[in-house]
C-alpha atoms as a PDB file:
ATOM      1  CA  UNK A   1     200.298 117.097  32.780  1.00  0.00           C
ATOM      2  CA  UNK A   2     199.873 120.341  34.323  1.00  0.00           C
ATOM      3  CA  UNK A   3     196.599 120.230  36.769  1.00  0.00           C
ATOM      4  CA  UNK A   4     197.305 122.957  39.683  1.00  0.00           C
ATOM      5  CA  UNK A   5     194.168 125.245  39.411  1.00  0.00           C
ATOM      6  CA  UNK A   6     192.248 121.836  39.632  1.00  0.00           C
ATOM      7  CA  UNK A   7     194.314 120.519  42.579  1.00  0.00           C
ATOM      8  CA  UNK A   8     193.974 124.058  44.376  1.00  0.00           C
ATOM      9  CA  UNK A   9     190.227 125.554  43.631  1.00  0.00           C
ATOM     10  CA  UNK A  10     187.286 124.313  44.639  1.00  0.00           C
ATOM     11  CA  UNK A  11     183.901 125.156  42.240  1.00  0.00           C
ATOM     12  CA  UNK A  12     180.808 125.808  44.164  1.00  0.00           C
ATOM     13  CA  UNK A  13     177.136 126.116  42.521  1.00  0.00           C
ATOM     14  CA  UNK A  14     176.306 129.153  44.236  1.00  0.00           C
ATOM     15  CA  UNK A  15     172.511 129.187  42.440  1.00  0.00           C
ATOM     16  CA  UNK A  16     171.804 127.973  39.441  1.00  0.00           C
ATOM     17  CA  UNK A  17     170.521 130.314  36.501  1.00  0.00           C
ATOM     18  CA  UNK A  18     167.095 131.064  35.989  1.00  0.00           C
ATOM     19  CA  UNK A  19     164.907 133.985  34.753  1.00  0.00           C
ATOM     20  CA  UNK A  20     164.281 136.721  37.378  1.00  0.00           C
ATOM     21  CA  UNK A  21     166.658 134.672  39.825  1.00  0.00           C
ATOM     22  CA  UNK A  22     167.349 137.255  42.652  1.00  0.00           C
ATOM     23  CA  UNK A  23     163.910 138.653  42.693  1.00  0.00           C
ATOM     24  CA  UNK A  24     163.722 141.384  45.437  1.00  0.00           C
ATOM     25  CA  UNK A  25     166.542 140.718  47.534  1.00  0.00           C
ATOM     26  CA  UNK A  26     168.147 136.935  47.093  1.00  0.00           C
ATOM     27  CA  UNK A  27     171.613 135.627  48.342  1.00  0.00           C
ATOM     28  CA  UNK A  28     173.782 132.800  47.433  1.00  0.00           C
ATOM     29  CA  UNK A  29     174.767 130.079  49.201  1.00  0.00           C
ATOM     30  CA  UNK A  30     176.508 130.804  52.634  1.00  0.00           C
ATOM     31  CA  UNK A  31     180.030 129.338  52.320  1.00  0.00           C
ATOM     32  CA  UNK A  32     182.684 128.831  54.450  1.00  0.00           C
ATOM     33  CA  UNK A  33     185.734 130.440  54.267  1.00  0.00           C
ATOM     34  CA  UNK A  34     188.364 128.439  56.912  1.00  0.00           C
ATOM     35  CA  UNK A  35     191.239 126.983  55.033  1.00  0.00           C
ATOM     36  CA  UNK A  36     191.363 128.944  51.694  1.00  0.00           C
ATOM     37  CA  UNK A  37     193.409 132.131  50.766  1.00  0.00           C
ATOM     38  CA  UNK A  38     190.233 133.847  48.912  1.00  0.00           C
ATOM     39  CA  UNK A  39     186.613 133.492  47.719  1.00  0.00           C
ATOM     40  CA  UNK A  40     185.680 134.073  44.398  1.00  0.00           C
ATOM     41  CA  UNK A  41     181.769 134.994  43.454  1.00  0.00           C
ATOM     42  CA  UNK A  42     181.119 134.751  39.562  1.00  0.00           C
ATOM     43  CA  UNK A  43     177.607 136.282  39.029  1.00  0.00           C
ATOM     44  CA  UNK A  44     176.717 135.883  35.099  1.00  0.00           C
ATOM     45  CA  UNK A  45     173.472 137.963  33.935  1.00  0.00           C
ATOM     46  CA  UNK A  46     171.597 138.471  31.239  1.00  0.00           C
ATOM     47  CA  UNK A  47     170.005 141.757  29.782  1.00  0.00           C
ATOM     48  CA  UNK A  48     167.272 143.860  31.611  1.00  0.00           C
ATOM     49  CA  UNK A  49     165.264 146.476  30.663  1.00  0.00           C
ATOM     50  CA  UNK A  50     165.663 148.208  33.816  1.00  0.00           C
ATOM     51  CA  UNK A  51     167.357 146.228  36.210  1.00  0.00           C
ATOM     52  CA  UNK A  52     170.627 147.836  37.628  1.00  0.00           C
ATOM     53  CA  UNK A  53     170.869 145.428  40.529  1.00  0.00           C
ATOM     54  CA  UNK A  54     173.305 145.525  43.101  1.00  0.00           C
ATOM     55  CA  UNK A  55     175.951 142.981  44.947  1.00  0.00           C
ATOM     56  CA  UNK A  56     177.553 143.170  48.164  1.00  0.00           C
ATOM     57  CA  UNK A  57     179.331 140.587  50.182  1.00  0.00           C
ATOM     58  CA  UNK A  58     178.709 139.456  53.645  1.00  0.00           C
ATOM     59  CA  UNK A  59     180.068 137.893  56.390  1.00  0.00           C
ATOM     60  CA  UNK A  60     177.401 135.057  57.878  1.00  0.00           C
ATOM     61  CA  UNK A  61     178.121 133.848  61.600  1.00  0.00           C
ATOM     62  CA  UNK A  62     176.948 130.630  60.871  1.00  0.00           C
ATOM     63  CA  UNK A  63     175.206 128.315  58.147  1.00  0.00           C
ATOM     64  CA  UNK A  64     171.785 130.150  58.465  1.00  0.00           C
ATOM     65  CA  UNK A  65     172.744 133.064  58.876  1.00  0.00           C
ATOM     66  CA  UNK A  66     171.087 134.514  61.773  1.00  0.00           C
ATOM     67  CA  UNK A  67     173.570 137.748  61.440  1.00  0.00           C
ATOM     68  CA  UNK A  68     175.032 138.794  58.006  1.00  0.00           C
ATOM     69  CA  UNK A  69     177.503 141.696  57.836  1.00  0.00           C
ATOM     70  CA  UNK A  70     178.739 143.422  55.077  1.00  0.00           C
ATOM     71  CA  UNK A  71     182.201 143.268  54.170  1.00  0.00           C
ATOM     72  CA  UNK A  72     184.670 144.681  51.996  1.00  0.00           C
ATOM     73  CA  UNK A  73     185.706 143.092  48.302  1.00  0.00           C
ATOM     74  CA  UNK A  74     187.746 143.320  45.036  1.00  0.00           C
ATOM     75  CA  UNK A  75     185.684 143.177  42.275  1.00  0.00           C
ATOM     76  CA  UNK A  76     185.801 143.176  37.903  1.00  0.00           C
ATOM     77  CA  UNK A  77     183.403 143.593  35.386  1.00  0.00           C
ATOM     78  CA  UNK A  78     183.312 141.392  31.814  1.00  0.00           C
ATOM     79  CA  UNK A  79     180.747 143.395  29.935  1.00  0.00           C
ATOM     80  CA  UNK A  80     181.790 142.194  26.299  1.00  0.00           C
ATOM     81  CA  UNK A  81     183.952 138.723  25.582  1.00  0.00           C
ATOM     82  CA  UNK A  82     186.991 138.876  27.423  1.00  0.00           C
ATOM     83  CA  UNK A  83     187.189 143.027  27.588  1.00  0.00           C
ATOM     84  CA  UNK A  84     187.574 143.470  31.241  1.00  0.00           C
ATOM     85  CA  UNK A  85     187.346 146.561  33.877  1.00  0.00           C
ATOM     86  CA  UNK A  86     189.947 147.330  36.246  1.00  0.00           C
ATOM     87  CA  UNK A  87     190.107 145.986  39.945  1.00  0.00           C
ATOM     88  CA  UNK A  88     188.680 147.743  41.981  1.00  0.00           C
ATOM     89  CA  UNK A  89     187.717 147.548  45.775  1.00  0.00           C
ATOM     90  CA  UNK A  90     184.741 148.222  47.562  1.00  0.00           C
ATOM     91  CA  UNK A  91     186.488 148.940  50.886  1.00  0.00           C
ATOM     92  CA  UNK A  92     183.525 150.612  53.283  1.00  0.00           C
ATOM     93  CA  UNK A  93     181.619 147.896  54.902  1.00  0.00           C
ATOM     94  CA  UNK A  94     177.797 147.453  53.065  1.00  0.00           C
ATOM     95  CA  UNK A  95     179.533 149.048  49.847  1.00  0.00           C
ATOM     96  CA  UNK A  96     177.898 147.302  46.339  1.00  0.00           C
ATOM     97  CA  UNK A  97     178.680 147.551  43.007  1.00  0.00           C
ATOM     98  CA  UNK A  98     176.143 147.581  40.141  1.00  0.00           C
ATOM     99  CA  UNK A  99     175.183 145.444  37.327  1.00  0.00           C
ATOM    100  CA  UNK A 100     175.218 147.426  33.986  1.00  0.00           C
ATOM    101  CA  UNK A 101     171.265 147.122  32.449  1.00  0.00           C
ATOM    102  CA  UNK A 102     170.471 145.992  29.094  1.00  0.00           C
ATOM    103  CA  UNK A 103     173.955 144.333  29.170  1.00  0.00           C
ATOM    104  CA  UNK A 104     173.938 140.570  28.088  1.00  0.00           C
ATOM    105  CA  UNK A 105     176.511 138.131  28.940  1.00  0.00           C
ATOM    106  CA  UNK A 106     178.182 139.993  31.641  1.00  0.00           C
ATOM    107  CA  UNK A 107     180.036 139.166  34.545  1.00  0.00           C
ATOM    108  CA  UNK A 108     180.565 140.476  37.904  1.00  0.00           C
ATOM    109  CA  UNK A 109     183.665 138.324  39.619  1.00  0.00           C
ATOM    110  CA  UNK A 110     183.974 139.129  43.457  1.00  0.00           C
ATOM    111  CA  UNK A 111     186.388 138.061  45.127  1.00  0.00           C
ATOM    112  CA  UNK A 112     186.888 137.765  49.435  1.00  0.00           C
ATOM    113  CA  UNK A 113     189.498 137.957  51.413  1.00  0.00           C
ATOM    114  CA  UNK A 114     188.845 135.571  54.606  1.00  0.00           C
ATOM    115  CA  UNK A 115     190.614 137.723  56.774  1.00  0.00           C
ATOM    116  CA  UNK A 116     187.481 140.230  56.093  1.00  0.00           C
ATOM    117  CA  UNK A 117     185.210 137.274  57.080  1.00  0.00           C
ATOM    118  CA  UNK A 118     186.534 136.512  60.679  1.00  0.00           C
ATOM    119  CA  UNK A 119     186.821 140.205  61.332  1.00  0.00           C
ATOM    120  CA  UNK A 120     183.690 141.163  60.944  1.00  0.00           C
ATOM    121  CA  UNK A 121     181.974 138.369  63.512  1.00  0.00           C
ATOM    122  CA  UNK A 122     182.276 138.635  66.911  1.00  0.00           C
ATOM    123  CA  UNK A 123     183.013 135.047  67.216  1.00  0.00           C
ATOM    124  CA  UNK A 124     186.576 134.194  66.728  1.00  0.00           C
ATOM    125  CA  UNK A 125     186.380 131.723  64.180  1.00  0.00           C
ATOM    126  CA  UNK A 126     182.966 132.603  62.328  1.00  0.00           C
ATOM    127  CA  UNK A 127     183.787 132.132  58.550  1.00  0.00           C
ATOM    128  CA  UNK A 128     180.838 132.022  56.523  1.00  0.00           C
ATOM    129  CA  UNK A 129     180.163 134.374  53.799  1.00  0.00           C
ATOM    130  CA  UNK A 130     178.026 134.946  50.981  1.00  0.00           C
ATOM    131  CA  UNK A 131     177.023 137.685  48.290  1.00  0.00           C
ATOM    132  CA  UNK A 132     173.740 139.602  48.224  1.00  0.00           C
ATOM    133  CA  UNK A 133     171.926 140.955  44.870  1.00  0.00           C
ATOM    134  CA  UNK A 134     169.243 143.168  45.126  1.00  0.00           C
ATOM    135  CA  UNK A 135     166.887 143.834  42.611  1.00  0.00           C
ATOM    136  CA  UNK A 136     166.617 147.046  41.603  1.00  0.00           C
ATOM    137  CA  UNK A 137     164.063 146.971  38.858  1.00  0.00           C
ATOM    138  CA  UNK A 138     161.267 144.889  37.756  1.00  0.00           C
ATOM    139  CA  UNK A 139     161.877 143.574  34.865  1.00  0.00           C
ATOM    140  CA  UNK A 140     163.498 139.855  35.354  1.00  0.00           C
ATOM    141  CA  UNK A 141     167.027 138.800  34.046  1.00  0.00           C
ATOM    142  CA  UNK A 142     168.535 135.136  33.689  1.00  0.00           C
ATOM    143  CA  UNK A 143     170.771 135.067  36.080  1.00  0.00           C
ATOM    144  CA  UNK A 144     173.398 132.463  38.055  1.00  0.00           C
ATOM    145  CA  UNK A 145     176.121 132.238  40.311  1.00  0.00           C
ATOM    146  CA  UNK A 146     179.446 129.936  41.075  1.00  0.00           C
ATOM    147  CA  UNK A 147     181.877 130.161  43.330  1.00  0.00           C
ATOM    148  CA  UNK A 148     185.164 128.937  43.561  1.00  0.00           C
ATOM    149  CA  UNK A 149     187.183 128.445  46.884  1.00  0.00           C
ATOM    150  CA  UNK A 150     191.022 129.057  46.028  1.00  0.00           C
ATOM    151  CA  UNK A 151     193.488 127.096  47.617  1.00  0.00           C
ATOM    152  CA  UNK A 152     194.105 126.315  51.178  1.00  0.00           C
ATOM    153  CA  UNK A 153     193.349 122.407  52.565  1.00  0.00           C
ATOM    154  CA  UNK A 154     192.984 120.859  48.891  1.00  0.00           C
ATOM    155  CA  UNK A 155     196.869 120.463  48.012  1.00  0.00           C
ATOM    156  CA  UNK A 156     196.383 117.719  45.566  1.00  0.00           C
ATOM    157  CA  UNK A 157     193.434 115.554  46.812  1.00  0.00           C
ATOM    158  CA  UNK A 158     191.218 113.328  44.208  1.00  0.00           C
ATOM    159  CA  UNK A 159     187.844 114.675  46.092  1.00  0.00           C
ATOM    160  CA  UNK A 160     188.080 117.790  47.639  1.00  0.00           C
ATOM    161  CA  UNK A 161     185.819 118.805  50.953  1.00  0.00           C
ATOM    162  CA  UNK A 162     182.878 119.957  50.512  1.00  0.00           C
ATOM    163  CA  UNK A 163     182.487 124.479  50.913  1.00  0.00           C
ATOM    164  CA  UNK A 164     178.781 124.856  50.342  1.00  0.00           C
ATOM    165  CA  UNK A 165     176.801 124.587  53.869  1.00  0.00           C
END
């Protein structure tokens, strides 16, 4: 019985979906990044009339945060079943990538590189990140988020340790 991406990912509820969910500016859950070899964001939306909301990712220098910096991060679209856009990177720091309006059922995967994470705190060690949507319209659009920590500490254990802080 083949199990690995169970034994080495870790699903996160990054905010569960609700209409009009990042109103103004909302972020997910801070998370922290120690241990794992990337971070993966899954933001799933619903249409809007006028809503071309943005994402960026940021490094958090602790569970709060009281500082958040914005950080690099590979990113794909799913705008229709399983038709995907290519990866691409948004490479200059507080770079964000838009949400298509008036699309249903899309996703927007990010994914973090932890090496990003620690390099943009001061404090060796800081490894907390999280993603950022801002609204860029008024009219409200179900929305959610998971997360999934890949790899690193879990190596086969029943009940992996806990990411979300």
């Amino acid at each position: 019985m083949i199990a690995k991406y169970l034994e080495n990912n870790k699903i996160i509820m990054g905010a569960e979906p609700k209409a009009d969910r990042f109103d103004t500016s909302q972020a997910s859950d801070v998370v922290r990044a120690d241990g794992c070899e990337s971070i993966v964001f899954t933001v799933w939306t619903g249409a809007s009339a006028d809503n071309t909301n943005t994402i960026a990712a940021q490094s958090c220098d602790n569970v709060t945060p009281d500082t958040a910096t914005a950080i690099p991060f590979m990113y794909k679209k799913t705008i229709s079943g399983d038709t995907e856009t290519v990866k691409a990177t948004a490479v200059a720091a507080g770079s964000t990538i838009a949400m298509t309006a008036s699309t249903a059922n899309q996703f927007i995967t990010i994914e973090i590189d932890p090496a990003d994470v620690e390099a943009a705190n001061s404090h060796a060690g800081d490894r907390y990140c999280r993603i950022l949507v801002t609204e860029a319209g008024n009219a409200g659009a179900q929305l959610g988020a998971i997360t999934c920590v890949r790899n690193g500490e879990f190596n086969a254990q029943a009940i992996l340790p806990t990411k979300i802080v």
